[in-house]
C-alpha atoms as a PDB file:
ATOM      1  CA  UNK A   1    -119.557  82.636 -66.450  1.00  0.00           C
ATOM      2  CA  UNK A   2    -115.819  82.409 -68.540  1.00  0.00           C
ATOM      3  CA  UNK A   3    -113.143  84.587 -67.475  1.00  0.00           C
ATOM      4  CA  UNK A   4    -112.067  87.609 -68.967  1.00  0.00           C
ATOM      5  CA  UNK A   5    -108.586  88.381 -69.122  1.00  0.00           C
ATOM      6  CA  UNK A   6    -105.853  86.420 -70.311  1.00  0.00           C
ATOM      7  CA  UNK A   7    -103.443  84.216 -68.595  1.00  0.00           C
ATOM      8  CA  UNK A   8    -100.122  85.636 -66.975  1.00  0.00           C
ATOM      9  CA  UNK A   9     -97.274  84.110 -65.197  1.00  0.00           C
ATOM     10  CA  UNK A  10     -97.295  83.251 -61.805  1.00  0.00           C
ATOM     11  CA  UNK A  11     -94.090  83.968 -61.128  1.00  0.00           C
ATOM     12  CA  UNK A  12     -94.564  87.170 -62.540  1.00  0.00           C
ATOM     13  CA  UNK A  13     -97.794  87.827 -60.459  1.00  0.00           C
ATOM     14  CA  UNK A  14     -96.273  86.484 -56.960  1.00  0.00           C
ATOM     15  CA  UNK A  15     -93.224  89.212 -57.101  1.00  0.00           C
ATOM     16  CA  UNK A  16     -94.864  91.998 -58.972  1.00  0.00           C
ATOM     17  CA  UNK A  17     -98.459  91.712 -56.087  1.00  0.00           C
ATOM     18  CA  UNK A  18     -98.046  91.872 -52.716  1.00  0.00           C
ATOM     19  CA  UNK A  19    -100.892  90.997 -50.429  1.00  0.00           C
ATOM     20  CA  UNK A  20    -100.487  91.012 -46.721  1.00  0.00           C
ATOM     21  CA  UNK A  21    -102.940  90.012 -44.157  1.00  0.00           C
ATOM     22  CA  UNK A  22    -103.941  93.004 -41.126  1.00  0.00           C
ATOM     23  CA  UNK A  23    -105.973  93.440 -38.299  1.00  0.00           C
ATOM     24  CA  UNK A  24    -108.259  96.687 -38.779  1.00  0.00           C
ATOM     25  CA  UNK A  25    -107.563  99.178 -35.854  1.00  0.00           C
ATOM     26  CA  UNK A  26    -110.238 101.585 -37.117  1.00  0.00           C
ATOM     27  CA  UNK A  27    -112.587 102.423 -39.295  1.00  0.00           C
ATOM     28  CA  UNK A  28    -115.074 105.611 -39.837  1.00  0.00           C
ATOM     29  CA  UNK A  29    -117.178 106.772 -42.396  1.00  0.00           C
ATOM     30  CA  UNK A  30    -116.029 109.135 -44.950  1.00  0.00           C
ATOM     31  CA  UNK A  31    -118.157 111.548 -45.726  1.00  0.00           C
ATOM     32  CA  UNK A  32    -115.884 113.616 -47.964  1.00  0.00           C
ATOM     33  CA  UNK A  33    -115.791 110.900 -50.265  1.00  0.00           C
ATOM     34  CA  UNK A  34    -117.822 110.759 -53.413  1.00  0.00           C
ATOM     35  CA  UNK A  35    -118.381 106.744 -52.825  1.00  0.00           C
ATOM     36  CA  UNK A  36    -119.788 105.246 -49.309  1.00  0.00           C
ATOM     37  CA  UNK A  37    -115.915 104.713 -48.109  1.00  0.00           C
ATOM     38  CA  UNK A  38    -114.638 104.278 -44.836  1.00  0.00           C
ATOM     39  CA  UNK A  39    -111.708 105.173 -43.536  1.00  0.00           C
ATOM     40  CA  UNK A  40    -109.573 102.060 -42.298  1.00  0.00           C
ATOM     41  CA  UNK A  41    -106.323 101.802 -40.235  1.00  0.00           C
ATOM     42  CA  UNK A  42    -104.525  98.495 -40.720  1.00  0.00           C
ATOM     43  CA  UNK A  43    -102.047  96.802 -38.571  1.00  0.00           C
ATOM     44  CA  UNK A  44     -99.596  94.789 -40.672  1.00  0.00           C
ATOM     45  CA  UNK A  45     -97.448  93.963 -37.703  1.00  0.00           C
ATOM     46  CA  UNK A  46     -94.474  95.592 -38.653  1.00  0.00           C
ATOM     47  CA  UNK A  47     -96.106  99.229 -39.552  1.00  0.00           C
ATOM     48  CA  UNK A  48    -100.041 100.072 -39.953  1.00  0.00           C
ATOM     49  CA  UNK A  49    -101.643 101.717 -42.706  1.00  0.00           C
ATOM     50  CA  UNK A  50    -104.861 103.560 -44.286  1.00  0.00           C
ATOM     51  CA  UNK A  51    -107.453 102.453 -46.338  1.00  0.00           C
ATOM     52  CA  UNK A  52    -110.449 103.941 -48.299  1.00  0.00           C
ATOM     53  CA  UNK A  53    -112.524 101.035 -48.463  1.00  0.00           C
ATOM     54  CA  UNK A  54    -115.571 100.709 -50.078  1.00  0.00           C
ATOM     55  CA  UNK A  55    -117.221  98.012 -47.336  1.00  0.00           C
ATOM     56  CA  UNK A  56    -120.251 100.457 -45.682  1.00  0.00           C
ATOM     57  CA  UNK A  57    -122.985  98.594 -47.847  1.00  0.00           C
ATOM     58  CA  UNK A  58    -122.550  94.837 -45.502  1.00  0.00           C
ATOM     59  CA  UNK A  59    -120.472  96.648 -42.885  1.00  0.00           C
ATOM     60  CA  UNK A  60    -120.529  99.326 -39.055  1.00  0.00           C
ATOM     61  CA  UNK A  61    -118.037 100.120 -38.348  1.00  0.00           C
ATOM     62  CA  UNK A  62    -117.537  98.355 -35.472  1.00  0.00           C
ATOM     63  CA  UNK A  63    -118.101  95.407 -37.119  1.00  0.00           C
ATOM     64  CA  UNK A  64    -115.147  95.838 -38.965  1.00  0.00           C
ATOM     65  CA  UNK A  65    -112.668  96.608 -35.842  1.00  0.00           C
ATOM     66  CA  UNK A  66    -110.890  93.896 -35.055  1.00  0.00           C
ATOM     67  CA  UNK A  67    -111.201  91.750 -38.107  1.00  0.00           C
ATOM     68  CA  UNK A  68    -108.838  90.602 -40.450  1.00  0.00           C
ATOM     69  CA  UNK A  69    -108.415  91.615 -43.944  1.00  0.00           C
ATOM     70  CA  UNK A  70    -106.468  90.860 -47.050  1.00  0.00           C
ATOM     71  CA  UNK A  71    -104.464  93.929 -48.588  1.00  0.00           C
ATOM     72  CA  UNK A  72    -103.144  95.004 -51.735  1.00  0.00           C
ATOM     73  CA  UNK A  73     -99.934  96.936 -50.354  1.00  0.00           C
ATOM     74  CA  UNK A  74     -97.867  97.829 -52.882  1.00  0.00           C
ATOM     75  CA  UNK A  75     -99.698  99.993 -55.143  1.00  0.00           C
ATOM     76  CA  UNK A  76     -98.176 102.777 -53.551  1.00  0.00           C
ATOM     77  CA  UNK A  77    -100.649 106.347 -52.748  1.00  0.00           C
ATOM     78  CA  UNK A  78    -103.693 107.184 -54.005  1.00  0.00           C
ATOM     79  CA  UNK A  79    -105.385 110.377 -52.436  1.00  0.00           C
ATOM     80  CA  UNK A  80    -108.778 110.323 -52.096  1.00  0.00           C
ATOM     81  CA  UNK A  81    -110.990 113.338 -51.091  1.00  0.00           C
ATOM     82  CA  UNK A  82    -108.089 114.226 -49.379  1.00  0.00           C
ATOM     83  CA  UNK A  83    -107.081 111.332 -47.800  1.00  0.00           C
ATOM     84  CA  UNK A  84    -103.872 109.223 -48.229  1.00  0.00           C
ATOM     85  CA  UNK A  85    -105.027 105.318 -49.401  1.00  0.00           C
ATOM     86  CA  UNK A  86    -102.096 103.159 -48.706  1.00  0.00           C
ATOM     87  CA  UNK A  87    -103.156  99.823 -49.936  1.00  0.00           C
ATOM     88  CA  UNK A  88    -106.083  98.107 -51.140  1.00  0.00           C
ATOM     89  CA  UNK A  89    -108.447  96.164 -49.105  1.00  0.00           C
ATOM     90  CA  UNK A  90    -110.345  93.201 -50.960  1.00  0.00           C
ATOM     91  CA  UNK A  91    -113.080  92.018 -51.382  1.00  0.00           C
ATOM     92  CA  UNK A  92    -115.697  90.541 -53.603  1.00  0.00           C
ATOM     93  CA  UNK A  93    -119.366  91.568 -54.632  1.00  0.00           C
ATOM     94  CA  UNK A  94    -122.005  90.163 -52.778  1.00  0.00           C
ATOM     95  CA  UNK A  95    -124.680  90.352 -55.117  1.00  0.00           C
ATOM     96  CA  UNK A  96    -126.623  92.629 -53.471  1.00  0.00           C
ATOM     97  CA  UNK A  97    -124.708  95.882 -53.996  1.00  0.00           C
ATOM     98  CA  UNK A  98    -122.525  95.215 -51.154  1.00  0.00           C
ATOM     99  CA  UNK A  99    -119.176  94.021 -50.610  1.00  0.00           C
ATOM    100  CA  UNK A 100    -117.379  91.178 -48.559  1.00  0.00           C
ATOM    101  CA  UNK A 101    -113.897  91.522 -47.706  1.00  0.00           C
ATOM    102  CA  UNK A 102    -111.284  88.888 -48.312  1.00  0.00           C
ATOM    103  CA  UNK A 103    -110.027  87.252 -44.813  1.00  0.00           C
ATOM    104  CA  UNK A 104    -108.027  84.563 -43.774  1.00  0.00           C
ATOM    105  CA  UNK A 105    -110.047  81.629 -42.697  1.00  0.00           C
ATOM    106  CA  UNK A 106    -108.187  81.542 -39.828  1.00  0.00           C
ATOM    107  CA  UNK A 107    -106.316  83.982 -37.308  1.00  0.00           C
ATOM    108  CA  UNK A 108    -103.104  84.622 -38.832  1.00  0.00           C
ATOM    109  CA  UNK A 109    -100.122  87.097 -37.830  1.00  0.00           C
ATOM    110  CA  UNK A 110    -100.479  90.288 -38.689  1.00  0.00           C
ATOM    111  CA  UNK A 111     -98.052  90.894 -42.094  1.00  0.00           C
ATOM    112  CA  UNK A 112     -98.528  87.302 -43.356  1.00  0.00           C
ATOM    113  CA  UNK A 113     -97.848  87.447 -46.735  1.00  0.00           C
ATOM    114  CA  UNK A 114    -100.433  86.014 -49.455  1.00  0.00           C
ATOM    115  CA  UNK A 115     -99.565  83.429 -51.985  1.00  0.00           C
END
């Protein structure tokens, strides 16, 4: 397997990232996008934002409602199709084309920050 890139500090990687746990309050497709996106709305407990996620493959919507994801939210804006991103959603391939998001393995508070 090996991994690719080389080896950074941690220190550096804990201030510079910020990944907060949310609760997703929506999510629709996107049909507007050129990937199979949905549109997310995550609750961070303090303020909620929007997603373009790329989850449709393993995911209905309303599968997605009410679960917990990890976020990416300091990246700042990127407009896609139109619509305002406001943080990253992860997850990890599947190996079937598909992919899982990242969640906590356990209900946590909304805003927890990852470390």
């Amino acid at each position: 397997m090996g991994f690719d890139e080389p080896d950074i500090d941690p220190e550096r990687f804990l201030s510079d990232v910020e990944m907060r746990v949310g609760t997703v309050l929506e999510a629709e497709p996107f049909p507007e996008a050129r990937k199979d996106l949905y549109r997310l709305r995550v609750d961070f407990g303090t303020e909620t934002r929007r997603s373009a996620a790329g989850l449709t493959e393993r995911y209905d919507p309303e599968d997605l409602v009410g679960s917990q994801v990890v976020a990416v939210v300091n990246l700042g804006t990127v407009t896609v199709a139109g619509f305002e991103s406001e943080c990253l959603v992860t997850g990890v391939d599947d190996g079937e084309g598909g992919v899982v998001h990242l969640a906590p393995e356990c209900e946590v508070p909304d805003g927890t920050r990852v470390y």
